[in-house]
Protein backbone atom coordinates (compact mmCIF):
# COMPACT_ATOMS: atom_id res chain seq x y z
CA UNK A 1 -0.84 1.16 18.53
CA UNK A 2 2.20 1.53 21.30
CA UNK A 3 3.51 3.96 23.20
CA UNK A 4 5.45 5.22 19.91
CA UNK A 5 2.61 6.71 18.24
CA UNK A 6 3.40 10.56 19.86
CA UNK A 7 6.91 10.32 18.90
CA UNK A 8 6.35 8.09 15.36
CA UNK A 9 5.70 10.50 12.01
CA UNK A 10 3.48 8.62 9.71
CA UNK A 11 1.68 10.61 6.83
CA UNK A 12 -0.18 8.58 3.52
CA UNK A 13 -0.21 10.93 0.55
CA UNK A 14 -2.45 10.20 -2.33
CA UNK A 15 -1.41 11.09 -6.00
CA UNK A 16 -3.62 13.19 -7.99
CA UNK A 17 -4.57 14.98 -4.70
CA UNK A 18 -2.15 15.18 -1.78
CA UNK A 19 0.26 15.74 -4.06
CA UNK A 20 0.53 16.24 -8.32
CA UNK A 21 -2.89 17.47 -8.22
CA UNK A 22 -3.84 18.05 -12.17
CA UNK A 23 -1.28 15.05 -13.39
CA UNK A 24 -3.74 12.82 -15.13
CA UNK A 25 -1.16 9.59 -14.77
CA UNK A 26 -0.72 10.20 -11.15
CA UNK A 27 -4.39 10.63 -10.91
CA UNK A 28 -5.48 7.57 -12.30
CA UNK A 29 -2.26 5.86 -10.74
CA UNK A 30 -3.66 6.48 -7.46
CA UNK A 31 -0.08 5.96 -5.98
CA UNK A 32 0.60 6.12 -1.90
CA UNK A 33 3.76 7.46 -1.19
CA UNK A 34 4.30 7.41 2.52
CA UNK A 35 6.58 9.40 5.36
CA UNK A 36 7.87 7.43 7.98
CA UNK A 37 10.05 9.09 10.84
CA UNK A 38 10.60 10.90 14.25
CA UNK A 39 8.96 13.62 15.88
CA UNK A 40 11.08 14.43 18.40
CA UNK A 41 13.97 14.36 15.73
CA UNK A 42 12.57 16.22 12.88
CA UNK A 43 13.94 13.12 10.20
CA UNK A 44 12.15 11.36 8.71
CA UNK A 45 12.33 8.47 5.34
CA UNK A 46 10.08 8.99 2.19
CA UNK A 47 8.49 5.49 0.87
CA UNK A 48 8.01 5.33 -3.18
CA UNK A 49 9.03 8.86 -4.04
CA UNK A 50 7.27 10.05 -7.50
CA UNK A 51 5.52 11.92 -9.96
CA UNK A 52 5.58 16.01 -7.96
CA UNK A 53 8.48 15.10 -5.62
CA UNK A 54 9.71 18.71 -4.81
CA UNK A 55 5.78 19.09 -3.88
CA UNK A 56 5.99 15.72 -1.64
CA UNK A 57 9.29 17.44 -0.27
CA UNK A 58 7.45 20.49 0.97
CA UNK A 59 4.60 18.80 2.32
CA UNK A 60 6.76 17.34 4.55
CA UNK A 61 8.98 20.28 5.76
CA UNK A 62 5.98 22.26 6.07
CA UNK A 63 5.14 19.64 9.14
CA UNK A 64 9.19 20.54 10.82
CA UNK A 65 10.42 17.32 9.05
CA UNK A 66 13.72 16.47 7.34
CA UNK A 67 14.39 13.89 4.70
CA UNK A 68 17.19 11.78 5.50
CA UNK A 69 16.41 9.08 3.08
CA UNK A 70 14.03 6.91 0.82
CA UNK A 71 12.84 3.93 1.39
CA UNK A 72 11.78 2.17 -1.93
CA UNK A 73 9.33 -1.25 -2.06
CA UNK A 74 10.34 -1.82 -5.34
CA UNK A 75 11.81 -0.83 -9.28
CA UNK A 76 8.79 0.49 -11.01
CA UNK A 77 8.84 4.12 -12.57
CA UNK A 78 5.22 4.95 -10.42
CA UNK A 79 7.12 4.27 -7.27
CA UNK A 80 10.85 5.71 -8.23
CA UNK A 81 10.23 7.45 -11.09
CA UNK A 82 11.44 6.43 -14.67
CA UNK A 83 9.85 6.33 -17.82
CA UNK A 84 6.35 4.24 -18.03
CA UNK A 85 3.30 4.09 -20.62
CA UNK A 86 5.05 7.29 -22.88
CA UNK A 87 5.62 9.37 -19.65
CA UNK A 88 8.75 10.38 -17.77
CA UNK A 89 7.66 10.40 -14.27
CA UNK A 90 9.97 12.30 -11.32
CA UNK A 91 11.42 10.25 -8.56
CA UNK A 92 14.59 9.71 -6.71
CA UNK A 93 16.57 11.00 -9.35
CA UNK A 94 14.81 14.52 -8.84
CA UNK A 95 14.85 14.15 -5.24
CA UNK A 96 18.53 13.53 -5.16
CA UNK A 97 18.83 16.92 -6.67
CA UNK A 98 17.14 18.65 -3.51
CA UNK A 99 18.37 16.25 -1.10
CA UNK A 100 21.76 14.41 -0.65
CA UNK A 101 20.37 11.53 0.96
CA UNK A 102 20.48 7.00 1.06
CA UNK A 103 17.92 5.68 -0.93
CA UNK A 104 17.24 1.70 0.70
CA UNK A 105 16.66 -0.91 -1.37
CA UNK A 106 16.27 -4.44 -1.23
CA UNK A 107 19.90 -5.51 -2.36
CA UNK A 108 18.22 -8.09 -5.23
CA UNK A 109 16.38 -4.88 -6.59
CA UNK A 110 19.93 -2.73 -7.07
CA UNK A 111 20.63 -3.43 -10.87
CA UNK A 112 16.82 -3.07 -11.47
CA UNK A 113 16.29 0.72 -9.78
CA UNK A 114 19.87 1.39 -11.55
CA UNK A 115 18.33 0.91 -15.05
CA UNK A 116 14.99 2.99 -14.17
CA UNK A 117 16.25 5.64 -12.81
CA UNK A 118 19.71 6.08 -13.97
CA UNK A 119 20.52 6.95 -10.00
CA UNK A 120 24.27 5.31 -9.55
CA UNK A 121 24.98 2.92 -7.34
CA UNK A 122 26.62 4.82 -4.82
CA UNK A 123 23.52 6.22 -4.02
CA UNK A 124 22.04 3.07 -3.22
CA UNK A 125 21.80 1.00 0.12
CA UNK A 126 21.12 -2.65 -0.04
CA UNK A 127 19.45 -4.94 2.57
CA UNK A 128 18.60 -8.07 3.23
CA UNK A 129 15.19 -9.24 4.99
CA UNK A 130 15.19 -8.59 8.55
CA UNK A 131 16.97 -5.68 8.61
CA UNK A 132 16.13 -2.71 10.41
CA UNK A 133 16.65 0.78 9.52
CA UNK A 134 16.36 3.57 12.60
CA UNK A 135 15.08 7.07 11.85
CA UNK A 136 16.10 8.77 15.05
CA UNK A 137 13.99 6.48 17.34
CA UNK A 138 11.72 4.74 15.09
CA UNK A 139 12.72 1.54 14.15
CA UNK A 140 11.43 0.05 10.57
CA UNK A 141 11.71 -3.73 9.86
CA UNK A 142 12.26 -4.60 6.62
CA UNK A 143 10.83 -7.95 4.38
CA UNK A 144 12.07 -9.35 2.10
CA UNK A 145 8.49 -10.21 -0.53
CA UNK A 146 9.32 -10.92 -4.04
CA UNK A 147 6.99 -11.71 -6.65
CA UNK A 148 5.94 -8.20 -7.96
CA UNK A 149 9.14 -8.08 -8.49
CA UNK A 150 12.81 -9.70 -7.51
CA UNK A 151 13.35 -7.34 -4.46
CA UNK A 152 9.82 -6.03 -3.35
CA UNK A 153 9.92 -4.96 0.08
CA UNK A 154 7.38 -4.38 2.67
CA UNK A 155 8.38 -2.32 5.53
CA UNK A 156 7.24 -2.87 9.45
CA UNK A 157 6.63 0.32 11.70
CA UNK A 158 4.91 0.40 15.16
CA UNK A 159 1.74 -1.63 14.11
CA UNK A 160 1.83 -0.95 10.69
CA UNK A 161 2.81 -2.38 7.48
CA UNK A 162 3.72 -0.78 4.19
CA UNK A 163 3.29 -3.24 1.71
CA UNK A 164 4.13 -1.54 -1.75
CA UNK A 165 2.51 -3.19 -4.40
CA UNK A 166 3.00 -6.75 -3.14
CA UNK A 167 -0.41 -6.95 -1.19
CA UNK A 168 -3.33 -4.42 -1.63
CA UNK A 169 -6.41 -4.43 0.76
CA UNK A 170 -8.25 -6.23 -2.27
CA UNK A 171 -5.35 -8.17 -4.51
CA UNK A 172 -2.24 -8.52 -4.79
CA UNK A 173 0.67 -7.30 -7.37
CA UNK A 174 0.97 -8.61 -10.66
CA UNK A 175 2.78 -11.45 -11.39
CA UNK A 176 3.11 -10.79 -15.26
CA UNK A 177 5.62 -8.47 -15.49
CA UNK A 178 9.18 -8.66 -16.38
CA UNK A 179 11.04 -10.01 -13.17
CA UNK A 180 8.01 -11.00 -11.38
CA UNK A 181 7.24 -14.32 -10.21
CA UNK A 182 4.25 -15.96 -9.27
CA UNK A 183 5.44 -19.30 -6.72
CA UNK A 184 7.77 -16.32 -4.93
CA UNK A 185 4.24 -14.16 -4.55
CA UNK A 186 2.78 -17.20 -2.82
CA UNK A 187 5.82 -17.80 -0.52
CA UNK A 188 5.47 -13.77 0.62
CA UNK A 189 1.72 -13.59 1.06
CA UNK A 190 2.11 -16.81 3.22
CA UNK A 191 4.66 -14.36 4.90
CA UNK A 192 2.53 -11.52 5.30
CA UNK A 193 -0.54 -13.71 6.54
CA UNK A 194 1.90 -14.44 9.55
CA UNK A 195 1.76 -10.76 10.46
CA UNK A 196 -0.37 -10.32 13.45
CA UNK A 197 -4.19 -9.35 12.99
CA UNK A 198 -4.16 -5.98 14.22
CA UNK A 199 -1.54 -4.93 11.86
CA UNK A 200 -2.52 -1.78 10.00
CA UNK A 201 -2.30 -2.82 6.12
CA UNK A 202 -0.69 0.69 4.23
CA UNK A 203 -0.86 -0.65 0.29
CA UNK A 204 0.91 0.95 -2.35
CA UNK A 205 -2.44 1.98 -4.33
CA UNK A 206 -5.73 3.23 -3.56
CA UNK A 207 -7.38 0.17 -5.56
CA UNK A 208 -10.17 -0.12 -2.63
CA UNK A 209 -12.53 2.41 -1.48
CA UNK A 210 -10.65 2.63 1.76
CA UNK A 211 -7.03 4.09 2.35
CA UNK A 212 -5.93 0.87 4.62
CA UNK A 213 -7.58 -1.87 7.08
CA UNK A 214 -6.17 -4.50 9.43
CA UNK A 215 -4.88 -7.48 8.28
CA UNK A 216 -7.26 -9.61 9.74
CA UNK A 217 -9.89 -7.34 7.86
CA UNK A 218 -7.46 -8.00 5.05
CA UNK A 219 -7.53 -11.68 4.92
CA UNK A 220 -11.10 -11.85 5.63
CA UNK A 221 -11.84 -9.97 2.57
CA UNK A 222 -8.80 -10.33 0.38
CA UNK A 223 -9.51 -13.60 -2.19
CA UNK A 224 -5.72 -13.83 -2.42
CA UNK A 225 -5.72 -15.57 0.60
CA UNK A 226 -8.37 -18.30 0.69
CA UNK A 227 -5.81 -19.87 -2.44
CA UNK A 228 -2.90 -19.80 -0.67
């Protein structure tokens, strides 16, 4: 990692444990919801809000941090919060509530996280691939990878990559779903293969026994890439 890493904030909080502890959907949703910001500034972003935000909240103002906005990889209730299997799961629409703050998206995802989460648009921020968003002095890169869905995101940070639920340590998101697309999948994991090997890999589930790897662990042991 770079010079960055006493200034950069980076926390990984696990559903069902770090946070919603007792919630048997977050449990067995094993969700990563991520924190993303400056030390030296106190702000920081939240990645895929949902499920006990308020608790997610005071995890991280109980480390001197501020939330000055969400970053979301995609539309689905387990990462925003909306309504999914029979449950009503928190998310930005909670968090809004507590804290008057942008919530980035990736502008194809806009009318998508408007019908999940009944947020308005005037909450919403949308970007194109290649932008960068700066959280005092930390500077996130943001890709474009849809497949999972029509504007799934991945974000870039100081040797690290938050990939949401387009590429898991084993796997990759499903291409099933309403909006997804499997030929666009293929174009972004050709993307993310380009990512240098010593790239931390941050997924957006704990499908694997281990919390993250490098990407050239990743594409050593990931069989979504020996069909690309």
């Amino acid at each position: 990692m770079s010079t960055n890493d006493d200034r950069l904030y980076f926390r990984q909080l696990l559903s069902g444990k770090d946070f919603a502890a007792g919630d048997a959907l977050a449990t067995q949703m094993v969700n990563f919801v991520y924190a993303i910001g400056d030390r030296s500034t106190g702000e920081c972003v939240v990645v895929d809000p949902a499920y006990a935000v308020n608790e997610i909240v005071d995890v991280l103002e109980a480390d001197d941090m501020t939330v000055t906005g969400v970053l979301a990889t995609h539309y689905h209730p387990d990462h925003v919060g909306g309504s999914m299997m029979g449950h009503d799961i928190e998310g930005i629409t909670t968090l809004l509530e507590r804290v008057d703050c942008p919530i980035h998206i990736q502008s194809a995802e806009s009318e998508w996280v408007c019908k999940t989460t009944h947020v308005s648009e005037k909450h919403l921020v949308g970007h194109d691939s290649g932008d960068v968003l700066s959280v005092g002095g930390i500077d996130i890169t943001l890709l474009h990878t849809p497949g999972h869905t029509p504007g799934s995101q991945c974000f870039l940070v100081d040797g690290r990559l938050v990939a949401g639920d387009t590429l898991f340590l084993e796997g990759c998101g499903r291409t099933d779903l309403p909006g997804s697309n499997p030929a666009q999948m293929g174009e972004s994991l050709r993307r993310l293969a380009r990512v240098p090997d010593e790239t931390i890999l941050f997924p957006g589930h704990r499908y694997s026994v281990a919390s993250s790897a490098t990407m050239e662990t990743v594409k050593q042991i990931n069989f979504v890439f020996d069909q690309l």
